[in-house]
Protein backbone atom coordinates (compact mmCIF):
# COMPACT_ATOMS: atom_id res chain seq x y z
CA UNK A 1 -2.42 98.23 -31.70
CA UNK A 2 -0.53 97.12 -34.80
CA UNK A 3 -0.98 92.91 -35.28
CA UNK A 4 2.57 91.34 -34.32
CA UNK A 5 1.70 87.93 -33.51
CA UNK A 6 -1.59 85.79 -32.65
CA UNK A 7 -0.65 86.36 -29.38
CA UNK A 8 -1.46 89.69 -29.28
CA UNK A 9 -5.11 88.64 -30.59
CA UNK A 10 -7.97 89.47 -27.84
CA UNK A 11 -10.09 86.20 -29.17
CA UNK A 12 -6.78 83.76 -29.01
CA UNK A 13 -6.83 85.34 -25.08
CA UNK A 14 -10.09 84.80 -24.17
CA UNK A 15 -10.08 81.50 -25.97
CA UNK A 16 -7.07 80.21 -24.04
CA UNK A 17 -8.75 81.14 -20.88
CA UNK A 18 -11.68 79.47 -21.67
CA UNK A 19 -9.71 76.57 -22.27
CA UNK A 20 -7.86 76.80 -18.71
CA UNK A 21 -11.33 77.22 -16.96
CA UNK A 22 -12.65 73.90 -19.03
CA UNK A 23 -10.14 71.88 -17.60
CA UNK A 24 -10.40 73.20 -14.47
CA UNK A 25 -14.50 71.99 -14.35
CA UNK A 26 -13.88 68.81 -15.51
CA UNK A 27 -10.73 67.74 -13.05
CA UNK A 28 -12.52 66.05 -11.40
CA UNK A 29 -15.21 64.07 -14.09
CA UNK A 30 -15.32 60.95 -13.97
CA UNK A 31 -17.02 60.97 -18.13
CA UNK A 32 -14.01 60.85 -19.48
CA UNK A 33 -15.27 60.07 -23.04
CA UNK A 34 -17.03 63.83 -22.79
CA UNK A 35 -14.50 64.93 -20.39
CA UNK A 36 -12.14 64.11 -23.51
CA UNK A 37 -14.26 65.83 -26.08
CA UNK A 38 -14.95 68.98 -23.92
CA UNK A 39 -11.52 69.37 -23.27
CA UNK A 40 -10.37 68.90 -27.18
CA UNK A 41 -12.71 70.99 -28.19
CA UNK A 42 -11.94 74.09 -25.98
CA UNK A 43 -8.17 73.92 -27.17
CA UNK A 44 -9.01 73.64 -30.70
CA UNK A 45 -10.45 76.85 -30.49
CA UNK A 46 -7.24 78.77 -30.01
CA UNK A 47 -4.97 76.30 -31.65
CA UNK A 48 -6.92 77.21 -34.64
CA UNK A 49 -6.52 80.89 -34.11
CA UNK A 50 -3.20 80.53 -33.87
CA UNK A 51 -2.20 78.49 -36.79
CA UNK A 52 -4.68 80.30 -39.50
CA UNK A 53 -2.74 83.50 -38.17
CA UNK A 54 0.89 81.79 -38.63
CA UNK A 55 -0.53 80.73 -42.53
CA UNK A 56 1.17 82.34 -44.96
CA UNK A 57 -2.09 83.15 -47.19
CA UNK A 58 -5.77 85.30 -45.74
CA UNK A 59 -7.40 82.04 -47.51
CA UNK A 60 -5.84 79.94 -44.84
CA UNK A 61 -6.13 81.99 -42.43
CA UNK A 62 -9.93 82.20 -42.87
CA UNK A 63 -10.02 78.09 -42.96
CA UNK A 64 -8.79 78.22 -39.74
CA UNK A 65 -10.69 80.79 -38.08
CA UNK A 66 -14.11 78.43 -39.83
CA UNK A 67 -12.30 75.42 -38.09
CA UNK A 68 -12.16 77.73 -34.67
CA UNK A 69 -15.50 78.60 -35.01
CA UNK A 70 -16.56 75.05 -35.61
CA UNK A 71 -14.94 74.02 -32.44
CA UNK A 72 -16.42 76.70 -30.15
CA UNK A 73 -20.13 75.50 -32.10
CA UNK A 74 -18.78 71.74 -30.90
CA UNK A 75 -18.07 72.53 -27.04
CA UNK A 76 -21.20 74.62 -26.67
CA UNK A 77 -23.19 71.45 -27.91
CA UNK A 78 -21.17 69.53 -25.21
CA UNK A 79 -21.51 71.76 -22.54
CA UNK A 80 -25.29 71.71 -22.88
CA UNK A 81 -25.08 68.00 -22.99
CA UNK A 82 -22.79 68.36 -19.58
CA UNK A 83 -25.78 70.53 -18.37
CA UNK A 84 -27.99 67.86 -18.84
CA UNK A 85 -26.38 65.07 -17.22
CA UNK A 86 -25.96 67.35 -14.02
CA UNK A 87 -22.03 67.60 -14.54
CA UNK A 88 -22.21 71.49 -15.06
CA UNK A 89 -24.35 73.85 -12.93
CA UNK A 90 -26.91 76.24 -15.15
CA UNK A 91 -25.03 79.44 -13.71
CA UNK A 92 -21.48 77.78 -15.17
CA UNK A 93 -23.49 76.66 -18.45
CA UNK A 94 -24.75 80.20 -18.93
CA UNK A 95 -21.36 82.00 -18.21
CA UNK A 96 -19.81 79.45 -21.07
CA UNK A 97 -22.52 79.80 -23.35
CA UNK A 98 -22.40 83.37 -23.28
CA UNK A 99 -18.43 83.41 -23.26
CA UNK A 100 -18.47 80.91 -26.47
CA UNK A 101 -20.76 82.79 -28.56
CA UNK A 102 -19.16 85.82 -28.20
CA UNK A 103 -15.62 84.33 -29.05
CA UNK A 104 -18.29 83.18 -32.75
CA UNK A 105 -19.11 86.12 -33.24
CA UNK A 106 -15.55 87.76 -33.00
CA UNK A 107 -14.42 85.03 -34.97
CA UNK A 108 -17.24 85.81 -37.78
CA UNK A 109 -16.05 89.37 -37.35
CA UNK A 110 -12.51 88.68 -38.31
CA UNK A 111 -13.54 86.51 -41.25
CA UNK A 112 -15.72 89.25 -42.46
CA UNK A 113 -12.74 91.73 -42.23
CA UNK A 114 -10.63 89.65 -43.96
CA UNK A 115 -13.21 88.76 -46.50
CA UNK A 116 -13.74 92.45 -47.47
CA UNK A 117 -10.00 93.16 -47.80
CA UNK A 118 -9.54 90.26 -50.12
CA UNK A 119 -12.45 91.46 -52.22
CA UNK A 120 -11.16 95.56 -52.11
């Protein structure tokens, strides 16, 4: 599949989805100081994606996937603090976990692809 748009990017999916499924689990928290920080995070993740790939320069659009990366580092640091305070079950916590470290490492894999094109 030829790139057309962000949209069409598997990790700007899955991150959006991820984002849905945040907000769903916290509805109902009553934290709302890590309910607010969960929440940011998880849409920063695609945001990111989205505006790196909208840049008009692979430079930026590397910063941007980095800033993506950094968020989906961020929310898996608060979703193992949410697993400590009880708010998240350890099945939920492992499914996320798993979820955001894969979205890292496609991230890292897109950087690296970019990385070698600038430098060919």
């Amino acid at each position: 599949m030829v790139y057309k748009s962000f949209e069409d990017l598997d990790v700007w999916k899955q991150s959006c989805r991820l984002a849905v499924r945040i907000y769903k689990l916290l509805k109902d928290c009553r934290d709302f100081g890590l309910k607010d920080q969960m929440t940011r995070s998880a849409v920063s993740i695609p945001s990111n994606i989205a505006e790196g790939a909208e840049r008009d320069s692979k430079q930026e659009y590397i910063r941007f996937i980095h800033i993506a990366k950094g968020s989906a580092a961020e929310l898996r640091t608060q979703i193992y603090i949410a697993s400590e305070i009880g708010l998240l079950d350890k099945t939920i916590v492992n499914e996320l976990i798993s979820e955001l470290k894969h979205i890292s490492a496609t991230l890292q894999a897109i950087i690296n692809t970019i990385k070698k094109r600038l430098n060919s």
